[in-house]
C-alpha atoms as a PDB file:
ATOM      1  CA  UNK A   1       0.000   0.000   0.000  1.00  0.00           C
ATOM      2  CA  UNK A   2       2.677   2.529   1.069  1.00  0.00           C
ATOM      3  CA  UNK A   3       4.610   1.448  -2.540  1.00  0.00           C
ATOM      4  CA  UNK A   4       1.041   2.917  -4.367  1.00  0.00           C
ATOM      5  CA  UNK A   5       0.680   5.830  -2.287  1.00  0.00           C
ATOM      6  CA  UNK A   6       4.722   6.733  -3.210  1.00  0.00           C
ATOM      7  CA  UNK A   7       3.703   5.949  -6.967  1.00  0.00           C
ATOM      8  CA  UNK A   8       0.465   8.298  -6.966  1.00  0.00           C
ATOM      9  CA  UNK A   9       2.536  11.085  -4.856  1.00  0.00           C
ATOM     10  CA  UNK A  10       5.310  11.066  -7.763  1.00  0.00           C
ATOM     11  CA  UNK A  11       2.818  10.630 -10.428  1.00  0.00           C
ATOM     12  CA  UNK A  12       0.925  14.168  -9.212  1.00  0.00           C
ATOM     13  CA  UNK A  13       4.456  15.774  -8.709  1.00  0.00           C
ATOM     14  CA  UNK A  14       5.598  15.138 -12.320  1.00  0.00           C
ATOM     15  CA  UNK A  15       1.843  16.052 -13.568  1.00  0.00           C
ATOM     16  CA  UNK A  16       2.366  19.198 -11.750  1.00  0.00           C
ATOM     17  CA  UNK A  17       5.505  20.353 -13.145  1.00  0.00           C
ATOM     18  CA  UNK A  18       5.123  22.974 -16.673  1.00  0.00           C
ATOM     19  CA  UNK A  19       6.715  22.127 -19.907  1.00  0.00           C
ATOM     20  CA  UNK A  20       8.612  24.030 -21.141  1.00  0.00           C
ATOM     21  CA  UNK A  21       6.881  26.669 -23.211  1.00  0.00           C
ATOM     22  CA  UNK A  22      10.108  29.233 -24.119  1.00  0.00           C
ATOM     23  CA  UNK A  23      12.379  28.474 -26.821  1.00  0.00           C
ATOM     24  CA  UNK A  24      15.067  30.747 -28.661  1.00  0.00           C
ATOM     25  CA  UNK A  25      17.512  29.159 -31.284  1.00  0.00           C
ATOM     26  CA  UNK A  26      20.567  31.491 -33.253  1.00  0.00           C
ATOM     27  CA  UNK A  27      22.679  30.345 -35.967  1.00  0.00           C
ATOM     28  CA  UNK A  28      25.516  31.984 -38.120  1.00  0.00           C
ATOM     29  CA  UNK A  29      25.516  28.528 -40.057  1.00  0.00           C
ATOM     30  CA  UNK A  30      23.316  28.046 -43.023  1.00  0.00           C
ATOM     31  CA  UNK A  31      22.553  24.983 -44.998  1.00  0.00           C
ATOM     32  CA  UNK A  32      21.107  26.707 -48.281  1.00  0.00           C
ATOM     33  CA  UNK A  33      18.507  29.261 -49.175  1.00  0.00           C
ATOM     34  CA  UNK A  34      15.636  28.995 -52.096  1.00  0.00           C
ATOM     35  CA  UNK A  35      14.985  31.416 -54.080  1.00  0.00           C
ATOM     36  CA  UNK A  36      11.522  30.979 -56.831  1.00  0.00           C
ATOM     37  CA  UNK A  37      12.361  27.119 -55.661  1.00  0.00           C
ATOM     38  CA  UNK A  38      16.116  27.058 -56.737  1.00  0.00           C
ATOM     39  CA  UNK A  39      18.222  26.266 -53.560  1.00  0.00           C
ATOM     40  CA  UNK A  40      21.991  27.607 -53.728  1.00  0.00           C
ATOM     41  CA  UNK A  41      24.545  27.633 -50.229  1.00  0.00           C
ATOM     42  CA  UNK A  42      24.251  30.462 -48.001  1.00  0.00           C
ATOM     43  CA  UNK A  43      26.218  32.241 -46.263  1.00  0.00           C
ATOM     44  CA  UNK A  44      27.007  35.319 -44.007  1.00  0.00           C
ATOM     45  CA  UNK A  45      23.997  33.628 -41.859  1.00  0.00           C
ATOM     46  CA  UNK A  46      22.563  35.583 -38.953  1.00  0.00           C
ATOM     47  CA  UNK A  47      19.694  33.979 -37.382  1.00  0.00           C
ATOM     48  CA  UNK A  48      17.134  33.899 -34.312  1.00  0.00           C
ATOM     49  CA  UNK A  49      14.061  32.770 -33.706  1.00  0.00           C
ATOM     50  CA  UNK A  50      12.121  33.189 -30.372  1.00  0.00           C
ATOM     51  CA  UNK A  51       8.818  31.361 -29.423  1.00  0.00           C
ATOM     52  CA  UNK A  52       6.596  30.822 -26.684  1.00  0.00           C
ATOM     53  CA  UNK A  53       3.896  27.824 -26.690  1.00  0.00           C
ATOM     54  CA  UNK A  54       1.979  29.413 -23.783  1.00  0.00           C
ATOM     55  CA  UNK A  55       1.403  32.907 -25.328  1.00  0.00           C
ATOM     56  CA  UNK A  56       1.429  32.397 -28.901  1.00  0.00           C
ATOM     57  CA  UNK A  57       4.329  34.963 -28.836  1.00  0.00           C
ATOM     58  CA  UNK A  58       7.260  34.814 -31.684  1.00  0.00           C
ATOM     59  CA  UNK A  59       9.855  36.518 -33.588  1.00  0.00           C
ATOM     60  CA  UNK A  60      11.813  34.828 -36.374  1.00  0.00           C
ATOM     61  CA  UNK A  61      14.442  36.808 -38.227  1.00  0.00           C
ATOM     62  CA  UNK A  62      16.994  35.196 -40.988  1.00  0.00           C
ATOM     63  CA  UNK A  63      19.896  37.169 -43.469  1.00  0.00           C
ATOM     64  CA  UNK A  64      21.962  35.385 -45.516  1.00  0.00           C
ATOM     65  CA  UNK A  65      23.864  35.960 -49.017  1.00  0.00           C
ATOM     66  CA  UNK A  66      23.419  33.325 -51.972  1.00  0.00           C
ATOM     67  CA  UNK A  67      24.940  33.723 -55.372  1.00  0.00           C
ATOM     68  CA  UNK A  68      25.127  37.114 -54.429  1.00  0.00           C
ATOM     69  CA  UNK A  69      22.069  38.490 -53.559  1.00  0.00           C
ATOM     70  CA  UNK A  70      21.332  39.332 -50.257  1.00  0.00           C
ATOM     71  CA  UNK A  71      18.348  37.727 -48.650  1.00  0.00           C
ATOM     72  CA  UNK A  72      16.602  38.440 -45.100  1.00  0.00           C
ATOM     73  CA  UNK A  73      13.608  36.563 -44.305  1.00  0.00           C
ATOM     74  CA  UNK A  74      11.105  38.184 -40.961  1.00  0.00           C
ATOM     75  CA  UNK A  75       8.095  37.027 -39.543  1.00  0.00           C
ATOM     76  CA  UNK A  76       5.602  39.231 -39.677  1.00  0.00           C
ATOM     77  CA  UNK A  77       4.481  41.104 -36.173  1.00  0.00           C
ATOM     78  CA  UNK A  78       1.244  39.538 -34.689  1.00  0.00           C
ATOM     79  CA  UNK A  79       0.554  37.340 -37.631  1.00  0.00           C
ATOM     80  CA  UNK A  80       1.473  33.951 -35.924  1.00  0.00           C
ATOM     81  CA  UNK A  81      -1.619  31.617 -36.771  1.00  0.00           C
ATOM     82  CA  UNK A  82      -0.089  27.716 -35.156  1.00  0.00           C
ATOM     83  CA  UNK A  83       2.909  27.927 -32.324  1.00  0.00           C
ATOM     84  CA  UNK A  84       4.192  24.415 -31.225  1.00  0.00           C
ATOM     85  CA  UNK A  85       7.677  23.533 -29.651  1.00  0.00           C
ATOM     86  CA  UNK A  86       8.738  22.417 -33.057  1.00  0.00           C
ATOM     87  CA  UNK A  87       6.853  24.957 -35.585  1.00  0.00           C
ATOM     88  CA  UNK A  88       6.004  28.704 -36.375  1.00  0.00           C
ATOM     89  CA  UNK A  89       3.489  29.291 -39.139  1.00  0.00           C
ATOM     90  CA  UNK A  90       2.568  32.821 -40.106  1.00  0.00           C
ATOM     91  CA  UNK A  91       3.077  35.352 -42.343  1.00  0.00           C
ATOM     92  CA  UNK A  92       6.684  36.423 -43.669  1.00  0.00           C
ATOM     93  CA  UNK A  93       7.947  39.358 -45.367  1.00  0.00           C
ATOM     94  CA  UNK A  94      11.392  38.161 -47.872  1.00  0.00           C
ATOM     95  CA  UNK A  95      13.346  40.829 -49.343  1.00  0.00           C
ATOM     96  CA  UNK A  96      16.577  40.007 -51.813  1.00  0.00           C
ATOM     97  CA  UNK A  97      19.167  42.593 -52.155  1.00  0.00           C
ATOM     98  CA  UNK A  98      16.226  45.129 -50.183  1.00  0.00           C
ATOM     99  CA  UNK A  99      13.528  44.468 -52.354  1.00  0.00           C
ATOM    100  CA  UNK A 100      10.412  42.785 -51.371  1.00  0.00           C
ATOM    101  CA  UNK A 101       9.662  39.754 -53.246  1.00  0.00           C
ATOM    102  CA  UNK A 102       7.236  38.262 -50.841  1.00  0.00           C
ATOM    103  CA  UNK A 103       5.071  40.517 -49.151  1.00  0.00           C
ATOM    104  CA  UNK A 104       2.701  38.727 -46.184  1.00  0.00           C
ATOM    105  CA  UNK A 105       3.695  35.162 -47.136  1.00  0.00           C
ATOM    106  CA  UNK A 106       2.061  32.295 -45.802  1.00  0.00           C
ATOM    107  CA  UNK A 107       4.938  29.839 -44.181  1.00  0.00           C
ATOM    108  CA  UNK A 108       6.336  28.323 -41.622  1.00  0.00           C
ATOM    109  CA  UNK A 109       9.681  27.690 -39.666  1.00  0.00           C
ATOM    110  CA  UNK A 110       9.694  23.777 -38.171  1.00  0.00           C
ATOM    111  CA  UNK A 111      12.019  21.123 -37.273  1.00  0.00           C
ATOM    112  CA  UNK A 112      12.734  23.705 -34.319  1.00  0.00           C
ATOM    113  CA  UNK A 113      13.065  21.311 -31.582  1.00  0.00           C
ATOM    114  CA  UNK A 114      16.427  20.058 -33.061  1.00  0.00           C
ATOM    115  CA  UNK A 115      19.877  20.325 -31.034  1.00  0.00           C
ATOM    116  CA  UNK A 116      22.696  22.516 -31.544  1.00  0.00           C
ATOM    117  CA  UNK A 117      24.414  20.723 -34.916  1.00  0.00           C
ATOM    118  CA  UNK A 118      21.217  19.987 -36.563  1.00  0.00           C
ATOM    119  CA  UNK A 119      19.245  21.995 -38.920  1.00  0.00           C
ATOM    120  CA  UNK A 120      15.872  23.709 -38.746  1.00  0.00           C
ATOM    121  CA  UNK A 121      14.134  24.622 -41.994  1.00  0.00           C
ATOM    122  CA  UNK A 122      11.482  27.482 -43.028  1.00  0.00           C
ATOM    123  CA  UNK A 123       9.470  27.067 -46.464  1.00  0.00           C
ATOM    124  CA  UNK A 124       6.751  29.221 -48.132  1.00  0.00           C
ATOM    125  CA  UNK A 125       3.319  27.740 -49.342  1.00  0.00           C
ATOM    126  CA  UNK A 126       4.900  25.900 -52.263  1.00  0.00           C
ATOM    127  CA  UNK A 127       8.181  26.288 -51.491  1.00  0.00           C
ATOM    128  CA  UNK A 128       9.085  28.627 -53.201  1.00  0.00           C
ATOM    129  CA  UNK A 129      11.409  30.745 -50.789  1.00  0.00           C
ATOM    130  CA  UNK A 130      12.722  29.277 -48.022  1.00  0.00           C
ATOM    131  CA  UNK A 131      15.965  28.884 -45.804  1.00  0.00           C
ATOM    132  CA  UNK A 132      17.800  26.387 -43.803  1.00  0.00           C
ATOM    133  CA  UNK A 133      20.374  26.628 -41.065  1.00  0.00           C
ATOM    134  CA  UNK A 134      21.966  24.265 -38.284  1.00  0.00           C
ATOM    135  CA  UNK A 135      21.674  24.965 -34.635  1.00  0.00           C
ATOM    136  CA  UNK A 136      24.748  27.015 -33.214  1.00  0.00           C
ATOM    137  CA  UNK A 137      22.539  27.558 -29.745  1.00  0.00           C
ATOM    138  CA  UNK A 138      19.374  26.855 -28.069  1.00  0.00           C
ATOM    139  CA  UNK A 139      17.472  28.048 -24.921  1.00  0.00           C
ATOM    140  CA  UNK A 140      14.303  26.120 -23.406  1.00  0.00           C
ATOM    141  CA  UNK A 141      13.002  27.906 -20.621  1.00  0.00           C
END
């Protein structure tokens, strides 16, 4: 009897405890970047992404360089429409060399649970921009 009641005590404990909801990831490693769905290398990578499960709260902001254009990728404001620990979907603004080329683009950042060495990925409806980049640091809080 005592062995149950330890069980059910331990049980409620973990129950109790919150996941974590609070994630931020950075990278100055890219994989590649797609451009009207050609993917070249990128470099010159500067990227964070911050997220909270709880409050439906996130920023996402990439820059890179591929065969030499200059590319930043942003998630727009308050747009968010599905937060998980692993995915962002909203609506992005992508500029090359300071112009926008995607205005308010549906897409979404995922594989963002991986560790530091592996990559996340973020693709438009149809892929046709998009960017990838390994994990250089993570924060779950």
């Amino acid at each position: 009897m005592k062995a149950i009641a330890s069980a059910v005590t331990a049980a409620a404990l973990f129950m109790s405890v919150p996941a974590l909801a609070g994630h931020s990831i950075q990278s100055t490693h890219g994989l590649s970047i797609v451009d009207n769905g050609a993917s070249s290398p990128a470099t010159g990578v500067n990227m964070t992404i911050t997220w909270n499960e709880s409050t439906f709260a996130a920023s996402a902001s990439f820059s890179g360089i591929a065969n030499g254009n200059s590319y930043a990728f942003n998630l727009v404001g308050s747009s968010v429409t599905a937060v998980t620990s692993s995915n962002i979907t909203g609506l992005w603004n992508i500029h090359r060399n300071g112009v926008l080329i995607c205005g308010g683009c549906t897409g979404s950042a995922y594989g963002l649970t991986a560790p530091v060495g592996w990559g996340i990925k973020f693709y438009t409806s149809g892929e046709t921009y998009g960017f990838s980049a390994y994990v250089d640091s993570r924060q779950d809080y």
